[in-house]
Protein backbone atom coordinates (compact mmCIF):
# COMPACT_ATOMS: atom_id res chain seq x y z
CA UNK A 1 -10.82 -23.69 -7.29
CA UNK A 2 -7.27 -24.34 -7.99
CA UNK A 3 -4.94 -23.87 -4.59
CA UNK A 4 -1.68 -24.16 -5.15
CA UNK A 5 -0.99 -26.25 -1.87
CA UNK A 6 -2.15 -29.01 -4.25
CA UNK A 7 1.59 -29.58 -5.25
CA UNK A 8 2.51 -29.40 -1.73
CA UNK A 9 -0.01 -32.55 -1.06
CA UNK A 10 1.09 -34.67 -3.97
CA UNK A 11 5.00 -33.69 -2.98
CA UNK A 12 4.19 -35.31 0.31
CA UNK A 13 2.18 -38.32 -1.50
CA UNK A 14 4.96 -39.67 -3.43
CA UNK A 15 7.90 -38.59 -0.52
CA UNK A 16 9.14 -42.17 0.11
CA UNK A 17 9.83 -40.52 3.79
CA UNK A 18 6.12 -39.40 4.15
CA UNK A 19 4.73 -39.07 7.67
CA UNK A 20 1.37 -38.44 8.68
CA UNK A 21 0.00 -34.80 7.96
CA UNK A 22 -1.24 -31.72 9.82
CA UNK A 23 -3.05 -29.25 6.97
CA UNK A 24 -3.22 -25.84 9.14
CA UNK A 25 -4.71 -23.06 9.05
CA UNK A 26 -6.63 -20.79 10.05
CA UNK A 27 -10.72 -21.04 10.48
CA UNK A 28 -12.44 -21.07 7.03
CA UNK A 29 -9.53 -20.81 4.69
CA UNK A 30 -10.60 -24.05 2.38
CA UNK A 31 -8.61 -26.63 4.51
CA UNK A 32 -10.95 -30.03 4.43
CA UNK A 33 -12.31 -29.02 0.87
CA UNK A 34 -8.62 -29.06 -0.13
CA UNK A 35 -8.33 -32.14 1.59
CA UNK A 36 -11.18 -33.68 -0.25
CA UNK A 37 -10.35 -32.22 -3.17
CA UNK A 38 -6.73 -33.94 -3.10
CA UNK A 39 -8.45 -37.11 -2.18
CA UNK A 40 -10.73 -36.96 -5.22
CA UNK A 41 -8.12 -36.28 -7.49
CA UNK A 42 -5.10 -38.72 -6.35
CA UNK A 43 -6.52 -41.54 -4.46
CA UNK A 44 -8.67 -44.52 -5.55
CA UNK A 45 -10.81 -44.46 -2.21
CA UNK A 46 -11.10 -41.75 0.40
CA UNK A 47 -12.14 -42.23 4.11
CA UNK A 48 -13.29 -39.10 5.74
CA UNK A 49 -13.65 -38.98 9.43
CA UNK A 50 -14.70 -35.63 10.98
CA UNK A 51 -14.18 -36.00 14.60
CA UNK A 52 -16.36 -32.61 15.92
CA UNK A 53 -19.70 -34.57 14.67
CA UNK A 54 -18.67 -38.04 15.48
CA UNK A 55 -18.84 -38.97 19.42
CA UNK A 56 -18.17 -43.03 18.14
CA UNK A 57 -15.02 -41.93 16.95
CA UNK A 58 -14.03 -39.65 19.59
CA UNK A 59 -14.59 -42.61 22.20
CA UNK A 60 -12.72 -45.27 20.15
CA UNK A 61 -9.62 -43.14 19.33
CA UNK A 62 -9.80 -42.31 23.54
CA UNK A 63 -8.86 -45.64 24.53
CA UNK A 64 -6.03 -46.79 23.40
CA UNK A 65 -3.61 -46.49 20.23
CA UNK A 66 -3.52 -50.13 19.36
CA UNK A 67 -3.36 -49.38 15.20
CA UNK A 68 -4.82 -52.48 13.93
CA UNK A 69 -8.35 -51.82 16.44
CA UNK A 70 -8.09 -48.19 15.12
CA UNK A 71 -7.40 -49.51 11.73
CA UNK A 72 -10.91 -51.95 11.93
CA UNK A 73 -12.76 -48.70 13.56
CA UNK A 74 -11.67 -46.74 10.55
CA UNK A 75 -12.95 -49.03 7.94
CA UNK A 76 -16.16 -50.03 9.61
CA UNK A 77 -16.96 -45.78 9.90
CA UNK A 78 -15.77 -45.59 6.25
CA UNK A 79 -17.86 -48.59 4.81
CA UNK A 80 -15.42 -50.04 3.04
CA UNK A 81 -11.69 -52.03 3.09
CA UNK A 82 -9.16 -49.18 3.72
CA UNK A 83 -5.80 -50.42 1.43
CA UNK A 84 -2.63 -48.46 2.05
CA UNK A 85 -1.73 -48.01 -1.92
CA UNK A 86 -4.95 -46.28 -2.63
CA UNK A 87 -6.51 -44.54 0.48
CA UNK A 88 -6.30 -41.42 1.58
CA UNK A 89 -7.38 -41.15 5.16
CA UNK A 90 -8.89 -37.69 6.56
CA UNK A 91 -9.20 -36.59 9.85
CA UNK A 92 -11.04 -33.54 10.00
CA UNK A 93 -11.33 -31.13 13.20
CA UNK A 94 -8.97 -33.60 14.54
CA UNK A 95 -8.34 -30.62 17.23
CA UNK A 96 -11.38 -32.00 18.52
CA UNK A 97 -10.45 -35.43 19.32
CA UNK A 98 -6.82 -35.11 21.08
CA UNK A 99 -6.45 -38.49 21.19
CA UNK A 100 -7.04 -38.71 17.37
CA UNK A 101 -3.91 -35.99 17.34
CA UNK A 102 -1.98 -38.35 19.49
CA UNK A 103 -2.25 -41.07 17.78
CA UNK A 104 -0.77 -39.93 14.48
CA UNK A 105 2.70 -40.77 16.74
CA UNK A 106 1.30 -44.03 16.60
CA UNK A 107 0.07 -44.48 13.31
CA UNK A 108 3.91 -43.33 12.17
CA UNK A 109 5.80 -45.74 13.86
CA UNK A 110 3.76 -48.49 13.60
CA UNK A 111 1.59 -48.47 10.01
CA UNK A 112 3.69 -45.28 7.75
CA UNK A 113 2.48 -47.37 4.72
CA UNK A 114 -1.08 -45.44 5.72
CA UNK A 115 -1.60 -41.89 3.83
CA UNK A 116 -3.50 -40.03 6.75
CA UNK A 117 -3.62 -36.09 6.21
CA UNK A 118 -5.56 -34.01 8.98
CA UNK A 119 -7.04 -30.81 8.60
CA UNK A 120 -7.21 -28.57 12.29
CA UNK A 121 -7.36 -24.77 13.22
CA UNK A 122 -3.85 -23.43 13.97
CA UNK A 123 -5.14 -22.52 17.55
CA UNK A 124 -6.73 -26.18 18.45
CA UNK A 125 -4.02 -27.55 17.53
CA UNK A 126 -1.32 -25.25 19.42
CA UNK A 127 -3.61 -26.17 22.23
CA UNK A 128 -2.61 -29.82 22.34
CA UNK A 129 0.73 -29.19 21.88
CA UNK A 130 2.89 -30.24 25.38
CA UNK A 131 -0.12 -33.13 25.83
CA UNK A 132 0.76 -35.89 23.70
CA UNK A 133 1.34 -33.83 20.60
CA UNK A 134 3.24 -36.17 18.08
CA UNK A 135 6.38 -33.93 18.05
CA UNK A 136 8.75 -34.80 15.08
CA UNK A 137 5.76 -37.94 13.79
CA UNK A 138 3.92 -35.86 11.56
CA UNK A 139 4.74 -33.07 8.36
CA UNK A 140 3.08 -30.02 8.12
CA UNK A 141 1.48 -28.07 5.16
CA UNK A 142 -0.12 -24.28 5.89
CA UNK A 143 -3.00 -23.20 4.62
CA UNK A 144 -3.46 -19.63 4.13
CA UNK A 145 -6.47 -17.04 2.21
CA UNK A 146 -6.19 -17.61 -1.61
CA UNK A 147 -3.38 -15.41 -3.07
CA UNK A 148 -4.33 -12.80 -5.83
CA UNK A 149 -2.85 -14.95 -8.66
CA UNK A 150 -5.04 -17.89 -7.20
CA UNK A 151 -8.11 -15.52 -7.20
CA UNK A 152 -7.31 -14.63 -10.75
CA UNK A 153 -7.32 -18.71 -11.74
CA UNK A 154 -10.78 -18.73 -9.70
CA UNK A 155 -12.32 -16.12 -11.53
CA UNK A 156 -11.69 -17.57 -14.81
CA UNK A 157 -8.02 -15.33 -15.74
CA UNK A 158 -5.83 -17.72 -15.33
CA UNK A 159 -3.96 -16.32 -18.62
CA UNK A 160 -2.97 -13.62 -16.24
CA UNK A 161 -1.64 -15.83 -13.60
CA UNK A 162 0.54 -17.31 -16.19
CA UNK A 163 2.10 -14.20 -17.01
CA UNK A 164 2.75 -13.59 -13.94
CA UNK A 165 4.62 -16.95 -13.07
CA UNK A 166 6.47 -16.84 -16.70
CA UNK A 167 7.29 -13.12 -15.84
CA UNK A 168 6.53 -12.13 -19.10
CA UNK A 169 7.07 -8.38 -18.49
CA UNK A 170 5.90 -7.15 -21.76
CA UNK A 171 3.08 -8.99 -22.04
CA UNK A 172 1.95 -7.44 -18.44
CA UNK A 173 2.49 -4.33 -19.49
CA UNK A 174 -0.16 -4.21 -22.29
CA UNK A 175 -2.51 -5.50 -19.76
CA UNK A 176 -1.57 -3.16 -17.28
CA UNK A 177 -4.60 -1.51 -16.44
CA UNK A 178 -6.58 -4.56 -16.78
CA UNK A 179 -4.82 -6.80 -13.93
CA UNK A 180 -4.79 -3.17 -12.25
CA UNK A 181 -8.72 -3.48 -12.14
CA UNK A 182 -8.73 -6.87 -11.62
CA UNK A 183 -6.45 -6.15 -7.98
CA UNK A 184 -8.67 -4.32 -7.00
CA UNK A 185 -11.64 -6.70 -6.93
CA UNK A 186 -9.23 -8.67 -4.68
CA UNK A 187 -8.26 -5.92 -2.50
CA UNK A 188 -12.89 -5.88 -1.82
CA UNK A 189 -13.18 -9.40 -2.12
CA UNK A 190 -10.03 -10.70 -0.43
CA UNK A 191 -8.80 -14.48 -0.18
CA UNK A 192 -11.42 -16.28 2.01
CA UNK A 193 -12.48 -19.15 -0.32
CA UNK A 194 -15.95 -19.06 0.40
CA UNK A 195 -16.09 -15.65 -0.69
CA UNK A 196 -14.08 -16.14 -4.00
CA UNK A 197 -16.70 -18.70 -4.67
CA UNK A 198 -20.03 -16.79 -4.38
CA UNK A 199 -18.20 -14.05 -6.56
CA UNK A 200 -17.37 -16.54 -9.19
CA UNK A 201 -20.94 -17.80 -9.10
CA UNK A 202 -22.98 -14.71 -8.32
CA UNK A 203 -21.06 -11.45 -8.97
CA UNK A 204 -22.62 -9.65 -6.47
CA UNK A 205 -20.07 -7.72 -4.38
CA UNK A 206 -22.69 -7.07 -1.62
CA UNK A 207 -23.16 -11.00 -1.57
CA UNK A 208 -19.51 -11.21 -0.65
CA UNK A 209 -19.92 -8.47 1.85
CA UNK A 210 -22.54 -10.76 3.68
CA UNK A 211 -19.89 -13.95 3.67
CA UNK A 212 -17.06 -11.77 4.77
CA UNK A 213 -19.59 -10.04 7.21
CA UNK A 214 -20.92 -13.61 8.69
CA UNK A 215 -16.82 -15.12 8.46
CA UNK A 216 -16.18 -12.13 10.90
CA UNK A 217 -19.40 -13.00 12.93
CA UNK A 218 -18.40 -16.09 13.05
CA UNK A 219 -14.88 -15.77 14.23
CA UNK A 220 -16.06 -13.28 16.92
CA UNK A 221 -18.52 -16.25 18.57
CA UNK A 222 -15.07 -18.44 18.62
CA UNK A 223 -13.62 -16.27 20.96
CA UNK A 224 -15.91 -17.13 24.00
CA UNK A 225 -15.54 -20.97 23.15
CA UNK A 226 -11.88 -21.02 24.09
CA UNK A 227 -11.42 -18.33 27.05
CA UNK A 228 -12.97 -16.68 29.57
CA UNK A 229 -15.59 -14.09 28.98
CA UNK A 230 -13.36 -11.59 30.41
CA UNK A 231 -10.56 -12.75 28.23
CA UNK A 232 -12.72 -12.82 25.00
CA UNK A 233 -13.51 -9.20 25.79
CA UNK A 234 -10.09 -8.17 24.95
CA UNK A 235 -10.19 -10.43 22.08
CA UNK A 236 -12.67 -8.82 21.09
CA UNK A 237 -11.37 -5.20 21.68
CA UNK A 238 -8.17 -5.78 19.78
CA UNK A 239 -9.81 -7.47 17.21
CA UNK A 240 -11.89 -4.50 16.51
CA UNK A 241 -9.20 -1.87 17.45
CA UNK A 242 -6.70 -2.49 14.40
CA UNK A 243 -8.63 -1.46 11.72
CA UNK A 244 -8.37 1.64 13.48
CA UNK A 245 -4.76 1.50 14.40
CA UNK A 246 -4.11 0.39 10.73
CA UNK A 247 -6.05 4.09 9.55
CA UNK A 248 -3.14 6.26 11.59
CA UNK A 249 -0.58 7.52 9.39
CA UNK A 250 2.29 5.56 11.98
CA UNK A 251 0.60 2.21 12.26
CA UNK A 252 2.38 0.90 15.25
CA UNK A 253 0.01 -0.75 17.28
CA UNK A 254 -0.42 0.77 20.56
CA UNK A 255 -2.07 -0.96 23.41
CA UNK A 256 -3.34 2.01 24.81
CA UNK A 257 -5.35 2.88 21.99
CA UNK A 258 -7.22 -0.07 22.55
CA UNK A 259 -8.61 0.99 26.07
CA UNK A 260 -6.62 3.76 27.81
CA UNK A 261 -7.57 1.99 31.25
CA UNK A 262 -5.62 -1.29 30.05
CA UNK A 263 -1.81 -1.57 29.57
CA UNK A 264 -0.06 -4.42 27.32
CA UNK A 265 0.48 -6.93 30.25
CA UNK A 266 -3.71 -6.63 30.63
CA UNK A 267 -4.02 -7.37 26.36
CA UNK A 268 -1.02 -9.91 26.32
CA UNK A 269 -2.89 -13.20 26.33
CA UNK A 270 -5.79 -11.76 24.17
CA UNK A 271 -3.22 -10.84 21.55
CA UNK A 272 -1.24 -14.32 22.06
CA UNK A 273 -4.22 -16.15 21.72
CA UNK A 274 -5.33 -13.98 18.32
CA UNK A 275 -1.96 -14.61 17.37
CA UNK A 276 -2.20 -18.51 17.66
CA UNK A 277 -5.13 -18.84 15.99
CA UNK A 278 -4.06 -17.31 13.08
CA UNK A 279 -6.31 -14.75 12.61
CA UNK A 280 -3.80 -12.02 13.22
CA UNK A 281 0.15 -11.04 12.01
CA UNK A 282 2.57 -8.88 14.27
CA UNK A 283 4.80 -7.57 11.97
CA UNK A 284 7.56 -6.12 14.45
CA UNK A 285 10.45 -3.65 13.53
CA UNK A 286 14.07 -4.05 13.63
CA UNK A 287 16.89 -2.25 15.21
CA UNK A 288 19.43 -3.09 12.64
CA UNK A 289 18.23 -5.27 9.12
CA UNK A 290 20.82 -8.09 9.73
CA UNK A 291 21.24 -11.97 10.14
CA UNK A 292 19.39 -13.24 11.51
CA UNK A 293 16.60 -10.35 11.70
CA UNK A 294 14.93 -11.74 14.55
CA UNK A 295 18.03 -11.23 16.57
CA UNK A 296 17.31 -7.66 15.94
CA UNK A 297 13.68 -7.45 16.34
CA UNK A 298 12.31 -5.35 19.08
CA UNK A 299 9.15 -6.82 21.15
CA UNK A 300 7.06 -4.20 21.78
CA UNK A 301 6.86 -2.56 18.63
CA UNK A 302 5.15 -3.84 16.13
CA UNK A 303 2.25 -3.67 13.32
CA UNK A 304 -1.35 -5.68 13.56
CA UNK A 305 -2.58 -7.28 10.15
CA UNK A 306 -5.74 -9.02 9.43
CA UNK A 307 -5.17 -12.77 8.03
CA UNK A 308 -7.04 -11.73 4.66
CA UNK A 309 -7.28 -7.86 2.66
CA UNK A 310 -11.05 -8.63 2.24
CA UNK A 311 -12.09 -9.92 5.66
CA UNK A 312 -9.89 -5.59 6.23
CA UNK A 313 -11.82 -3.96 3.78
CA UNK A 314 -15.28 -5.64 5.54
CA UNK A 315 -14.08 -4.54 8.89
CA UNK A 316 -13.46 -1.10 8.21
CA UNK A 317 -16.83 -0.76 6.23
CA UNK A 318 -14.88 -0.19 2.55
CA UNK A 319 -17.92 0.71 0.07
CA UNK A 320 -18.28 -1.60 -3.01
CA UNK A 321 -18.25 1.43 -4.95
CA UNK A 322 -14.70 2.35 -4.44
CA UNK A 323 -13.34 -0.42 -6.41
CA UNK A 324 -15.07 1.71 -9.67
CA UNK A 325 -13.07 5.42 -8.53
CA UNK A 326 -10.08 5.04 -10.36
CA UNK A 327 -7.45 4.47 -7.73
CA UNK A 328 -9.23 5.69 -4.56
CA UNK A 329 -9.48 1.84 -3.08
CA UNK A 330 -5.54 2.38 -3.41
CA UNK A 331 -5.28 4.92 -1.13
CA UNK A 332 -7.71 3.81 1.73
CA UNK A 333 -6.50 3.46 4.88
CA UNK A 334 -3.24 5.42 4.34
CA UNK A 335 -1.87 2.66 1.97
CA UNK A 336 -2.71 -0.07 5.12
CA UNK A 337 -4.62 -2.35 2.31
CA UNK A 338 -1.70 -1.89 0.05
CA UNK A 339 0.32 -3.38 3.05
CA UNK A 340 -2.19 -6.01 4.23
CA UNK A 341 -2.07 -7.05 0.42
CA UNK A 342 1.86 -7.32 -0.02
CA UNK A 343 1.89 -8.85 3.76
CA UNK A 344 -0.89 -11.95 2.83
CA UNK A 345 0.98 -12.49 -0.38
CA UNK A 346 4.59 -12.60 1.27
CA UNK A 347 3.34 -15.06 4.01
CA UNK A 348 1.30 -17.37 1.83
CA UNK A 349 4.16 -17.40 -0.72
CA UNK A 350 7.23 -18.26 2.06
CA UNK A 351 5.38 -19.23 4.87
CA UNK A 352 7.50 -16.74 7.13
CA UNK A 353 6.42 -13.12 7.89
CA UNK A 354 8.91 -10.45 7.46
CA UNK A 355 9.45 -7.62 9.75
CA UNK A 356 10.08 -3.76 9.33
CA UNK A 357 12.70 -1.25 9.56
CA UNK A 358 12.35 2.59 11.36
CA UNK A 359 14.31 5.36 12.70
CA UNK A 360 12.60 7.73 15.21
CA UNK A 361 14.65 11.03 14.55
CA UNK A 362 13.67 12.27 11.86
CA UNK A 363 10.94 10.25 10.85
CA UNK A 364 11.93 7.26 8.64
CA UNK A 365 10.04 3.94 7.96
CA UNK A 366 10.83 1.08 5.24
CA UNK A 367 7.49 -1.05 4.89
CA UNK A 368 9.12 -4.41 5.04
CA UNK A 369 12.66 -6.11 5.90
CA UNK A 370 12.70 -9.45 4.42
CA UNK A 371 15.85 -12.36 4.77
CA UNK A 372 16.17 -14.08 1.18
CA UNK A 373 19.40 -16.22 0.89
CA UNK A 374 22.25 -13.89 1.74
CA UNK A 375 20.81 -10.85 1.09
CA UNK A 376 18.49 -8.88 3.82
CA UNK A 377 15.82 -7.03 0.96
CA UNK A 378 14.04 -3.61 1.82
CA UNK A 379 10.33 -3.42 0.37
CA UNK A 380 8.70 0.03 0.32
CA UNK A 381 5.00 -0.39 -0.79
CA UNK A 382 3.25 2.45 -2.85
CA UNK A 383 -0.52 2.59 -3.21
CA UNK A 384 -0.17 3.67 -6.56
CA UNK A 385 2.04 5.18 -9.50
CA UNK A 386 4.35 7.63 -7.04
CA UNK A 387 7.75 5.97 -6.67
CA UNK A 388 9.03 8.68 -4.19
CA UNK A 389 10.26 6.38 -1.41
CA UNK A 390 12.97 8.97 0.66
CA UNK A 391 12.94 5.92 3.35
CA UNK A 392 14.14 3.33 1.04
CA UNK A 393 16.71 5.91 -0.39
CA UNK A 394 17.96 6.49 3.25
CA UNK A 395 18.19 2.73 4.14
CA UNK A 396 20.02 1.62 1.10
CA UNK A 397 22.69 4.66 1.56
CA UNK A 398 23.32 3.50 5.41
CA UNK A 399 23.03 -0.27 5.14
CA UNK A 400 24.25 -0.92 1.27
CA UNK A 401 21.61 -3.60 0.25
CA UNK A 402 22.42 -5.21 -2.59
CA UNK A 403 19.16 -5.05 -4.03
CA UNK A 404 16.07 -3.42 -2.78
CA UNK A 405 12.47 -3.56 -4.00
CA UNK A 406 9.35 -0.83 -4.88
CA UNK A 407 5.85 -2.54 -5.48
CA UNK A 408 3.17 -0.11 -6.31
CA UNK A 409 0.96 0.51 -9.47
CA UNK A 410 3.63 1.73 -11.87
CA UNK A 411 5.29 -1.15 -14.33
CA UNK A 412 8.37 -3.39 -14.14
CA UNK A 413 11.53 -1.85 -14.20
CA UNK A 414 15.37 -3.41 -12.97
CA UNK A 415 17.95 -0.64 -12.78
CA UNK A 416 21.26 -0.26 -10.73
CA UNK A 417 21.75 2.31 -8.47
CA UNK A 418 25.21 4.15 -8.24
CA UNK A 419 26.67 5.94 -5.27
CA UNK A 420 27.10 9.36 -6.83
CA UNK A 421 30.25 9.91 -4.05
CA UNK A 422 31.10 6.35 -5.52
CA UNK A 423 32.21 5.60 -2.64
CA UNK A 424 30.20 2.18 -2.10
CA UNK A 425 29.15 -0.58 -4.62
CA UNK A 426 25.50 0.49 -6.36
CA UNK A 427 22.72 -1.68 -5.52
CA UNK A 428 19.53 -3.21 -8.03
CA UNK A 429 16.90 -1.61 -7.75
CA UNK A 430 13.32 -3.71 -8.61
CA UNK A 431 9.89 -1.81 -9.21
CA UNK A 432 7.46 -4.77 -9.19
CA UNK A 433 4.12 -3.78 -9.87
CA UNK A 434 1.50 -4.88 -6.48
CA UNK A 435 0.04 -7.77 -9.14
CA UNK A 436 2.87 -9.18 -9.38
CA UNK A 437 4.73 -9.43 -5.56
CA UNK A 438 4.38 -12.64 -6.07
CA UNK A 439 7.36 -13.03 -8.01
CA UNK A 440 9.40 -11.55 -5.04
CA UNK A 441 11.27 -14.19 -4.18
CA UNK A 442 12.22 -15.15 -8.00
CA UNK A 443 13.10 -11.47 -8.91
CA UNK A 444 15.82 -10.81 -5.88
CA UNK A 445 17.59 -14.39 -7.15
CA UNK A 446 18.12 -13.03 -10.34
């Protein structure tokens, strides 16, 4: 499988002011078989150390950071003379082995000629960090669910990821209903690589459901392995209470849905630590949409997202069958898997989640506030073809965006948008279909 963090790597190859690297992410979202994969691909030798199976290396990294001993260590695990030009060095789970985190400091200031990349959950890590973490010593690269243009490349339509990237308008619009299908698979199967994989190899959607079923399994047994049992109960609360929050039609997560008995201040370290570990977004609303938006943000309210559409869709039980009812997987949830969708592909694409814009009296809500450049863009998110959006209307007559974005099933269109009192400038209005948000970023700079 292609991952596009593969440029990202071989950027920080060839950076002449390379430090060592942390690949995070979340658990299960392809980090060491990127890792591997990069190694394969770019480096003459590789020499893979995974520190949760390796007590030798866990004791030898714990006693001191003289480089050259660690250096010896390293080549006597790997079997072979490790030569700056040529090897990539992996440290895998290196959240395992804090010492092995500390000592990329180390390795920095004393040996940079060394290409070291570690992979290590986003929570193991942020546990280390305050205890010998190698602040400012080491670059980072996240790792996030495969996006849907990735998951096209996977499953063997990569001509339609190419469209997408060359933004060839007309092209998508013959194919239409095709990448429309084709969304949909992704909105079942999701972006956990694992799951991509037994699809491409098996095509058996109730295969998937048993990954994405076991992945969720799995992440539930983490939660005892870090806190308390009392703590991992509202883990696990939360964890199962957002689905449900997501199904309301106002999706603002409310603590006291979760169990009336407990307020926030009893669920604030079980959301922090579900937060940390990457397996959750808050997406919170702002007061005003203006620089910098998280001036403007306000604490307590916010939405709860899954880190992947599919790992959603398993959750809340979403039939296989849907994905072959014309547009009813659209329209699950209240549009939440539309907005889990555009929400995954905004964060893997610019690494920062956006926030959200609403007005109490009457009743007005813009999906998503995003900062891009100079401009603060409003996305409203349709689960399919209807482009009423009275919200976005609203927001661009008080705040005057200067452009402002629809996704939802219908085609690409670019029009301006007059003041009929003509009293303010118009503003550009973008309807990008929800196959292509992934051109975002490129379509507001133009």
């Amino acid at each position: 499988m292609e991952r596009y963090a593969m440029s990202k790597l071989l950027a920080w190859k060839n950076s002449p002011h390379r430090k060592p690297l942390l690949l995070l992410g979340a658990r299960q979202v392809g980090k060491t078989w990127l890792l591997n994969d990069f190694g394969n691909r770019h480096f003459k030798k590789v020499a893979n150390i995974r520190f949760d199976r390796n007590s030798v290396m866990r004791e030898t990294f714990s006693r001191d950071y003289d480089i050259p001993r660690l250096l010896s260590a390293l080549q006597l695990e790997a079997g072979f003379k490790i030569t700056p030009e040529d090897t990539l060095i992996i440290f895998d789970e290196i959240q395992t082995c804090p010492a092995a985190l500390t000592s990329l400091k180390y390795f920095c200031e004393d040996a940079p000629e060394y290409a070291i990349a570690a992979a290590g959950s986003l929570l193991g890590v942020a546990e280390h960090q305050g205890t010998g973490f190698p602040v400012g010593k080491v670059n980072r690269i996240y790792l996030y669910p495969m996006t849907f243009t990735e998951f096209l490349t996977a499953t063997g339509h990569g001509q339609f990821a190419e469209l997408i990237a060359a933004d060839d308008w007309d092209m998508l619009g013959t194919f239409h209903e095709k990448l429309s299908d084709l969304l949909k698979y992704y909105y079942f199967i999701g972006g956990m690589p694992e799951a991509v994989a037994s699809y491409v190899e098996f095509h058996d959607f109730q295969q998937v459901r048993r990954i994405q079923q076991q992945l969720l399994s799995d992440y539930s047994d983490d939660f005892e392995k870090h806190v308390s049992k009392s703590t991992a109960a509202k883990i696990r609360m939360i964890w199962e209470s957002i689905p449900n929050q997501l199904a309301k039609e106002n999706k603002k997560f409310v603590y006291s849905d979760v169990k009336k008995s407990l307020r926030s201040r009893d669920l604030e370290e079980a959301m922090q630590w579900l937060l940390a570990a990457g397996m959750i977004y808050h997406i919170h609303n702002v007061s005003k949409p203006a620089f910098p938006l998280n001036a403007y943000r306000e604490e307590n309210a916010f939405k709860a997202f899954f880190l992947d559409i599919g790992l959603l869709a398993a959750k809340s039980n979403l039939n296989a069958r849907t994905i072959l009812e014309g547009n009813a997987v659209f329209q699950e949830f209240k549009g939440a898997l539309a907005e889990q969708y555009v929400l995954q592909q905004i964060v893997a694409e610019s690494g920062s989640v956006p926030y959200y814009w609403s007005e109490k009296s009457p009743t007005r809500e813009v999906d998503f506030v995003i900062e891009h450049e100079e401009n603060i863009i409003p996305l409203e998110v349709k689960a399919e073809r209807n482009l009423q959006a009275k919200s976005l209307k609203f927001y661009c007559r008080k705040y005057h965006p200067a452009k402002a974005v629809r996704t939802s099933m219908s085609k690409f269109f670019r029009q301006t948008i007059v003041d009929p009192g003509g009293k303010q400038d118009g503003y550009t209005l973008i309807d990008l279909p929800l196959f292509a948000v992934s051109r975002l970023a490129s379509e507001c700079e133009k």
